[in-house]
N, C-alpha and C. Protein backbone atom coordinates (compact mmCIF):
# COMPACT_ATOMS: atom_id res chain seq x y z
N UNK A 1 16.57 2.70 -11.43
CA UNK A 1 15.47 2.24 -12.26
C UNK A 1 14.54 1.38 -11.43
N UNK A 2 13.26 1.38 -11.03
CA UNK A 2 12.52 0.64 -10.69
C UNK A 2 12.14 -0.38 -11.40
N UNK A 3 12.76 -1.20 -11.43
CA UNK A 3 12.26 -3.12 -11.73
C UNK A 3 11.76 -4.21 -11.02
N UNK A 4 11.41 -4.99 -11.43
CA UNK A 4 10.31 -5.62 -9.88
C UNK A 4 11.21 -6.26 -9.04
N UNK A 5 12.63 -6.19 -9.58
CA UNK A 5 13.90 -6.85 -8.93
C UNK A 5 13.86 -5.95 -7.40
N UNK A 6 13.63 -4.67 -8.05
CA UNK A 6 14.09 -3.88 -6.43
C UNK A 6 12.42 -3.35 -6.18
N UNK A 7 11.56 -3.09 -6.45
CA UNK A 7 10.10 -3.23 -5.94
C UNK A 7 9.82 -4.14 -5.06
N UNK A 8 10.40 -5.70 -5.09
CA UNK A 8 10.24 -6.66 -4.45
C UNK A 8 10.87 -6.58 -2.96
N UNK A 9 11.90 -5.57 -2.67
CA UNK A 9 12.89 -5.01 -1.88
C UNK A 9 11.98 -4.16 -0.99
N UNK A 10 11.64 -3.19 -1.54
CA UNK A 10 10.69 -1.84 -0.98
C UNK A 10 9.91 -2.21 -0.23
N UNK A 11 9.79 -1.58 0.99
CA UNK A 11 8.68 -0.82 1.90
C UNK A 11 8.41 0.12 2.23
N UNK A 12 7.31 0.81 2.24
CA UNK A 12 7.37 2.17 2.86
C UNK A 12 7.95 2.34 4.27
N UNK A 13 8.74 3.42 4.42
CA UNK A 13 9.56 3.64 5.50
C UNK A 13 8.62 5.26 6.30
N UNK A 14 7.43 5.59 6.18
CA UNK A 14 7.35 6.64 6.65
C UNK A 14 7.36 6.36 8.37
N UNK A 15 7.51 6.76 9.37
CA UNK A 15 7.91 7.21 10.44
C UNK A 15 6.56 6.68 11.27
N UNK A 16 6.17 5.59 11.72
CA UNK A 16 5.01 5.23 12.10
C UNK A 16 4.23 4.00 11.41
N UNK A 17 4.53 3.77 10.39
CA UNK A 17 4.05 3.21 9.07
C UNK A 17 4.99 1.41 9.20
N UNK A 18 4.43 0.84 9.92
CA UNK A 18 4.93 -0.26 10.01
C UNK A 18 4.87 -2.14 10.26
N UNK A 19 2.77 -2.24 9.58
CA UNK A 19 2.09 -2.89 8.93
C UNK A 19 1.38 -2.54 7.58
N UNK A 20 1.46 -4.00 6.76
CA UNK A 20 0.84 -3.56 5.59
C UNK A 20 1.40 -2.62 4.79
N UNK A 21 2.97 -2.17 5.24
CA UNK A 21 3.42 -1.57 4.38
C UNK A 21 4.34 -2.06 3.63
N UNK A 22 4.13 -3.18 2.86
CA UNK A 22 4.56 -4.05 1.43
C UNK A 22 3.27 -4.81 1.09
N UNK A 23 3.47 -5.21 -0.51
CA UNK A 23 4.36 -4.39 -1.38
C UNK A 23 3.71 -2.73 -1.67
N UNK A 24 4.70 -1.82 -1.97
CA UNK A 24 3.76 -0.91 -2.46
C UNK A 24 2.64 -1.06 -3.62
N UNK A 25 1.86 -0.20 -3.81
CA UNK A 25 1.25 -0.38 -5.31
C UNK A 25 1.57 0.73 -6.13
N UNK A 26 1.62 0.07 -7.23
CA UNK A 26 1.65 0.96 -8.51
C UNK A 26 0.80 1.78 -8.65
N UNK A 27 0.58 2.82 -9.43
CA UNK A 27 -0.13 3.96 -9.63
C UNK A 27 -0.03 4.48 -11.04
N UNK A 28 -0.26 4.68 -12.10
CA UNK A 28 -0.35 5.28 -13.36
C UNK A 28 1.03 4.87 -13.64
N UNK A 29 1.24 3.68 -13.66
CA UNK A 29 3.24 2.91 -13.81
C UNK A 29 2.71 3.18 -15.82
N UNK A 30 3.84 3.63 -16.40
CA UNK A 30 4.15 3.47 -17.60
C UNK A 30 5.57 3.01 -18.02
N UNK A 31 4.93 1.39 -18.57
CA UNK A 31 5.92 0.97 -18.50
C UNK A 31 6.86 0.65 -19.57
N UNK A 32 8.02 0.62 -19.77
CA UNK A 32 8.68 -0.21 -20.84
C UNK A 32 9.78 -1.41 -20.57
N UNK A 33 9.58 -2.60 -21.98
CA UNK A 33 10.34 -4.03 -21.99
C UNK A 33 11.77 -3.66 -21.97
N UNK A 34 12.41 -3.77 -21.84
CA UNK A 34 14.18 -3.51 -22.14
C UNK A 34 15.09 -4.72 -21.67
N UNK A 35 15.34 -5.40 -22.89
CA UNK A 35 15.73 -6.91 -22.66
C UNK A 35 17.28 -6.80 -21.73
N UNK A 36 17.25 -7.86 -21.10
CA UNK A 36 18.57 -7.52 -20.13
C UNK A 36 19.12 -9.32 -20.84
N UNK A 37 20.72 -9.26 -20.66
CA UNK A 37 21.09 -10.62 -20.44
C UNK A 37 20.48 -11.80 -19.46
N UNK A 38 20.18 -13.06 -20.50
CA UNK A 38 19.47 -13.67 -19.39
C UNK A 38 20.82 -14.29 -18.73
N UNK A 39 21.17 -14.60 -16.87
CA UNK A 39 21.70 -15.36 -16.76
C UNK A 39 21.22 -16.49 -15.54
N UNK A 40 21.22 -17.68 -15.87
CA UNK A 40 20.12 -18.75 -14.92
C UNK A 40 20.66 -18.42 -13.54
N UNK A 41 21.60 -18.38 -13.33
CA UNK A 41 22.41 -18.84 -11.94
C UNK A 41 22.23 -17.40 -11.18
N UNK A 42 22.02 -16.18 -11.87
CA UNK A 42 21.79 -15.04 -11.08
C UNK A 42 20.43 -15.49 -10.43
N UNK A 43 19.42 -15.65 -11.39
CA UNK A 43 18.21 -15.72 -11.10
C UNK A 43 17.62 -17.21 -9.97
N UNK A 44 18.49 -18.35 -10.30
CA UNK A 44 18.50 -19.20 -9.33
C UNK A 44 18.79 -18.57 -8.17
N UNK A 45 19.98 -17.88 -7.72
CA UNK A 45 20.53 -17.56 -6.35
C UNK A 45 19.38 -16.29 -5.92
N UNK A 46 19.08 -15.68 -6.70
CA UNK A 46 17.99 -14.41 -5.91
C UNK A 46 16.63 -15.00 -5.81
N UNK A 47 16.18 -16.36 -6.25
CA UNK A 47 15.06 -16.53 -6.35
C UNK A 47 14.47 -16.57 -4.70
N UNK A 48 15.89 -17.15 -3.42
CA UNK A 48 15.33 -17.21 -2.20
C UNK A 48 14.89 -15.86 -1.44
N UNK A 49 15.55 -14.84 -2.06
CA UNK A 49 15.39 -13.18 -1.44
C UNK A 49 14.09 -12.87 -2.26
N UNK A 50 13.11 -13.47 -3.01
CA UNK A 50 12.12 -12.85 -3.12
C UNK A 50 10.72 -13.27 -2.51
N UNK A 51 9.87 -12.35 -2.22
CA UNK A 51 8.72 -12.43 -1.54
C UNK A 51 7.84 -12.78 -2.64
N UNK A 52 7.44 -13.98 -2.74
CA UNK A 52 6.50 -14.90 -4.20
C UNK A 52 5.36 -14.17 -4.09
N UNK A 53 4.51 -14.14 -3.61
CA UNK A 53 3.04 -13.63 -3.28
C UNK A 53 3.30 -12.43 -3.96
N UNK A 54 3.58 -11.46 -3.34
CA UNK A 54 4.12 -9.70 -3.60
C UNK A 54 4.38 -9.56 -5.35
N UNK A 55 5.25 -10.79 -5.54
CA UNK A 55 5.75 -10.74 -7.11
C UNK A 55 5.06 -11.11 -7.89
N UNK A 56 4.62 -11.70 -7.71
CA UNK A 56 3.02 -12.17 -8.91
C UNK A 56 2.11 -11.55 -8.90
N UNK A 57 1.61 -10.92 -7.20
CA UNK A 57 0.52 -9.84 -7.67
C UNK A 57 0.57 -8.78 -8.22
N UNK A 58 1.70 -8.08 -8.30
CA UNK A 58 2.25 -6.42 -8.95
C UNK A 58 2.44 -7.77 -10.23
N UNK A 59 3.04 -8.38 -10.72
CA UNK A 59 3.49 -8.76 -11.90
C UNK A 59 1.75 -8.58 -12.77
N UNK A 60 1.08 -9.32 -11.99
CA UNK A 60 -0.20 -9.14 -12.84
C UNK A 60 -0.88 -8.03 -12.42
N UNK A 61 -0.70 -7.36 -11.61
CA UNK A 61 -1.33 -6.04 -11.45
C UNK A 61 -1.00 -5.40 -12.75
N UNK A 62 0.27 -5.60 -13.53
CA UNK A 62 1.23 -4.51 -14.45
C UNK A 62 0.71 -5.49 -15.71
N UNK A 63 0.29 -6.49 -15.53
CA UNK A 63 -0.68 -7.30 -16.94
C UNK A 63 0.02 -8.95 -17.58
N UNK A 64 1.30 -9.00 -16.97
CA UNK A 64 1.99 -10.24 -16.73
C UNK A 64 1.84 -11.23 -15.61
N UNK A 65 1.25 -12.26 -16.50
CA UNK A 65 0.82 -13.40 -16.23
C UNK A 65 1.34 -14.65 -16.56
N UNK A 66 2.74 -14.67 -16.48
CA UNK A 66 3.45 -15.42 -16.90
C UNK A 66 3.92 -16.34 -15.44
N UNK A 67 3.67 -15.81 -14.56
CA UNK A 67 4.68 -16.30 -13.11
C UNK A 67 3.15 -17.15 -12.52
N UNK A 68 3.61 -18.63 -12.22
CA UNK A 68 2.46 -19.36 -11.63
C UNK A 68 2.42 -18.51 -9.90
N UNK A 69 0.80 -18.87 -9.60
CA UNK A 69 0.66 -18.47 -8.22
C UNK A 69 1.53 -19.05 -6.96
N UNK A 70 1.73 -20.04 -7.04
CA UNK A 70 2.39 -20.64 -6.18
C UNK A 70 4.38 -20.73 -6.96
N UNK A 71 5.28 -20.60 -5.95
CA UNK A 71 6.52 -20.75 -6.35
C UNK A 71 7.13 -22.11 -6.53
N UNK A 72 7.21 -22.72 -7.97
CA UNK A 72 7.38 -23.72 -8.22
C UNK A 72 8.60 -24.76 -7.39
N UNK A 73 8.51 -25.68 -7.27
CA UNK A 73 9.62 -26.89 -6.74
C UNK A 73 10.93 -26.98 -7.82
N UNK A 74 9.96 -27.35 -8.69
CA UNK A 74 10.82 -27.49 -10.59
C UNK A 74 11.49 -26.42 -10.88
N UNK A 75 12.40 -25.82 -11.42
CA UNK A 75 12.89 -24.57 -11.22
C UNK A 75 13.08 -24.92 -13.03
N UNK A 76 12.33 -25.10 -13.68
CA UNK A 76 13.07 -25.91 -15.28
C UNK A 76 13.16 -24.45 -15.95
N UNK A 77 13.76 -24.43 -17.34
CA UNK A 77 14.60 -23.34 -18.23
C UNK A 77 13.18 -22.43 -18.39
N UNK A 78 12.28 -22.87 -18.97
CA UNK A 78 10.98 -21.74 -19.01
C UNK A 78 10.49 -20.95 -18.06
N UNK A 79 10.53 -21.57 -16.71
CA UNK A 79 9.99 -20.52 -14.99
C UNK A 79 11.09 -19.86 -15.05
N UNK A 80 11.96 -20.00 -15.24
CA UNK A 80 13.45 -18.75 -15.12
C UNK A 80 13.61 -18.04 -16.14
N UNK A 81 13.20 -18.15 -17.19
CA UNK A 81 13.47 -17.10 -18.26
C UNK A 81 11.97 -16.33 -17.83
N UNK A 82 11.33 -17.14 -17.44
CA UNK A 82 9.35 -16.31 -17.19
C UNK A 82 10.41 -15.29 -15.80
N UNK A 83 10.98 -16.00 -14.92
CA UNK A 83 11.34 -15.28 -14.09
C UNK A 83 12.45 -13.72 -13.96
N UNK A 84 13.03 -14.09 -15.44
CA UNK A 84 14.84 -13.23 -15.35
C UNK A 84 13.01 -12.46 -15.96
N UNK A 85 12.39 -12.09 -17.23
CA UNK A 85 11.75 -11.50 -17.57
C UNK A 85 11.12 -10.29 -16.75
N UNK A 86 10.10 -11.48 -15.97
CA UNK A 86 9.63 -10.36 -14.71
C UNK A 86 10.28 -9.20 -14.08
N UNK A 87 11.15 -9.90 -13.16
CA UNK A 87 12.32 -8.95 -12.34
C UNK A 87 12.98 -8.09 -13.10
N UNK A 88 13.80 -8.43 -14.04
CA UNK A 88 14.84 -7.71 -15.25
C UNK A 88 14.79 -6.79 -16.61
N UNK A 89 13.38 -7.24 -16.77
CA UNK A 89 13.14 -6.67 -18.14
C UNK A 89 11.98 -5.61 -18.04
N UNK A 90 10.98 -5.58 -17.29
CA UNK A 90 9.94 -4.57 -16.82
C UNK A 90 10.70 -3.44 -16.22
N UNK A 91 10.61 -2.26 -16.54
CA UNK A 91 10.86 -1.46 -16.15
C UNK A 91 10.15 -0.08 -16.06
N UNK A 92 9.53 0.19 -14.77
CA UNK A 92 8.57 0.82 -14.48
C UNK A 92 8.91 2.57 -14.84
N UNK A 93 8.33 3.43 -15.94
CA UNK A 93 9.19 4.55 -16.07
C UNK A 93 8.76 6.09 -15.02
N UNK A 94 7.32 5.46 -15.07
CA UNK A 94 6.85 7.13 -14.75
C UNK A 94 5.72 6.25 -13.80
N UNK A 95 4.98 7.11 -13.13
CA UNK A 95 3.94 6.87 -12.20
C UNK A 95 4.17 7.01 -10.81
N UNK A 96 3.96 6.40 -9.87
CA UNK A 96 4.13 6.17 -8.55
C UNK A 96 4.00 4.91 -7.84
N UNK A 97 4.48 5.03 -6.62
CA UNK A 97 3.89 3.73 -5.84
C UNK A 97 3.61 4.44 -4.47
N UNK A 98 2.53 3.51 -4.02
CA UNK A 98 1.85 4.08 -3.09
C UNK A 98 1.68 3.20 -1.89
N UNK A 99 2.00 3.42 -0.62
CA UNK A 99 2.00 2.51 0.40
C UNK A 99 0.50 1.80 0.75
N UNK A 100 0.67 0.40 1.01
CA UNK A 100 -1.09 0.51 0.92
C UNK A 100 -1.65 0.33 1.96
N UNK A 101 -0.70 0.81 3.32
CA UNK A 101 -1.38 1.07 4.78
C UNK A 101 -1.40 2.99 4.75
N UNK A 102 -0.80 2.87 5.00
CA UNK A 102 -0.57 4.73 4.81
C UNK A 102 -1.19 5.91 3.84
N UNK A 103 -0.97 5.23 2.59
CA UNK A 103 -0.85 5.70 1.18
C UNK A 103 0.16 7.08 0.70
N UNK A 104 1.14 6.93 1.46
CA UNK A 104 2.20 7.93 1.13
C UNK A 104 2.58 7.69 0.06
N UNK A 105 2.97 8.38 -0.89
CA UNK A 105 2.84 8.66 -2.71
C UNK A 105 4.59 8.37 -2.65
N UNK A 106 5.17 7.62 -3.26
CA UNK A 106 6.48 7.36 -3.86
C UNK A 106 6.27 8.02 -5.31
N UNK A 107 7.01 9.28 -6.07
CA UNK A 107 6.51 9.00 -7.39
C UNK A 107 7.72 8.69 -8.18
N UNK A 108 7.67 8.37 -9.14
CA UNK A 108 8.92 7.39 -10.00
C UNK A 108 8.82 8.57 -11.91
N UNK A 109 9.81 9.16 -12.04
CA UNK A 109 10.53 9.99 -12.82
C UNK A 109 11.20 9.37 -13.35
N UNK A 110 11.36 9.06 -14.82
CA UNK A 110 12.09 8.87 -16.10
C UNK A 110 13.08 7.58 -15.10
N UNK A 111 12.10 6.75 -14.53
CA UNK A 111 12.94 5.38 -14.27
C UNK A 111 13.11 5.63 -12.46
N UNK A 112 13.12 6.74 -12.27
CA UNK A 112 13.75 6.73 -10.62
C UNK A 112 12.87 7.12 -9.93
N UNK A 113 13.23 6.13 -9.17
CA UNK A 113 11.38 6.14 -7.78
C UNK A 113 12.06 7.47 -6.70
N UNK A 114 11.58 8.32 -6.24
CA UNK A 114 12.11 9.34 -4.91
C UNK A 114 11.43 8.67 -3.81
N UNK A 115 12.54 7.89 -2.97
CA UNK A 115 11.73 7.76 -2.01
C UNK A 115 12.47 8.35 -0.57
N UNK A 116 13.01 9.70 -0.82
CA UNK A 116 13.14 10.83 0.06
C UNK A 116 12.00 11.07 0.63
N UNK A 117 11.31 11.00 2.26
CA UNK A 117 10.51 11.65 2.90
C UNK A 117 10.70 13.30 3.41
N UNK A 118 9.80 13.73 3.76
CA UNK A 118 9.76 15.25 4.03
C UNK A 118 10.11 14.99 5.69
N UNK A 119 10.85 16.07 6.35
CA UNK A 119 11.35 15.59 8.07
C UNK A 119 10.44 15.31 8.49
N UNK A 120 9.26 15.69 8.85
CA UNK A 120 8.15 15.07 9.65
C UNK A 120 7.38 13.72 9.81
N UNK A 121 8.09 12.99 8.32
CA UNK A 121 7.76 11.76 8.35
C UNK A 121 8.53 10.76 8.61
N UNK A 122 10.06 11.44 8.67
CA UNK A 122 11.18 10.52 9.17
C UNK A 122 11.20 10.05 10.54
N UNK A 123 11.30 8.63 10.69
CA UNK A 123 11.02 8.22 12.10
C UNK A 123 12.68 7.75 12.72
């Protein structure tokens, strides 16, 4: 399932392609909410593996505007539930993502991104 949990993960890997290739962008993303368990301490411990910048701009690229620009000091009960939300509960179903040095097309099927390259692009 593509969630911004593992979007935040992604780079394009094509074979040559190795500035400017994060984050991807979205492309005709249709999306749906699907509430997950909140739990603080997951979301405390992954908060250092994420790239802040990357996550707020796809977050509001996708129309959520809940995550401040800068990554807060305060970590209080509201930025973490704004946060388990973001990552956990968005779930990107159909569309694509698209590298935005390259623009090699990732497209994403009933939840699952293909990001199998064709041999010529495997480096």
């Amino acid at each position: 399932m593509v969630r911004l949990i593992t979007h935040n993960l992604l780079a394009c890997h094509v074979k040559g392609c190795t500035s400017n290739n994060f984050p991807l962008e979205f492309k005709d993303a249709k999306l749906e909410l699907r509430e997950a368990e909140y739990n603080s301490e997951f979301i405390r411990g992954f908060l250092p593996k994420i790239e802040w910048k990357a996550l707020v701009d796809t977050a509001r690229q996708l129309g959520d505007t809940s995550l401040p620009l800068e990554q807060p000091e305060m970590l209080d009960d509201e930025f973490l539930k704004n946060l388990h939300h973001v990552l956990l509960e968005i779930h990107i179903e159909e569309g694509s993502m698209i590298c935005p040095n390259c623009k090699h097309d990732y497209p994403i099927s009933n939840g699952i991104p293909n990001m199998l390259l064709a041999e010529h692009e495997i480096g």
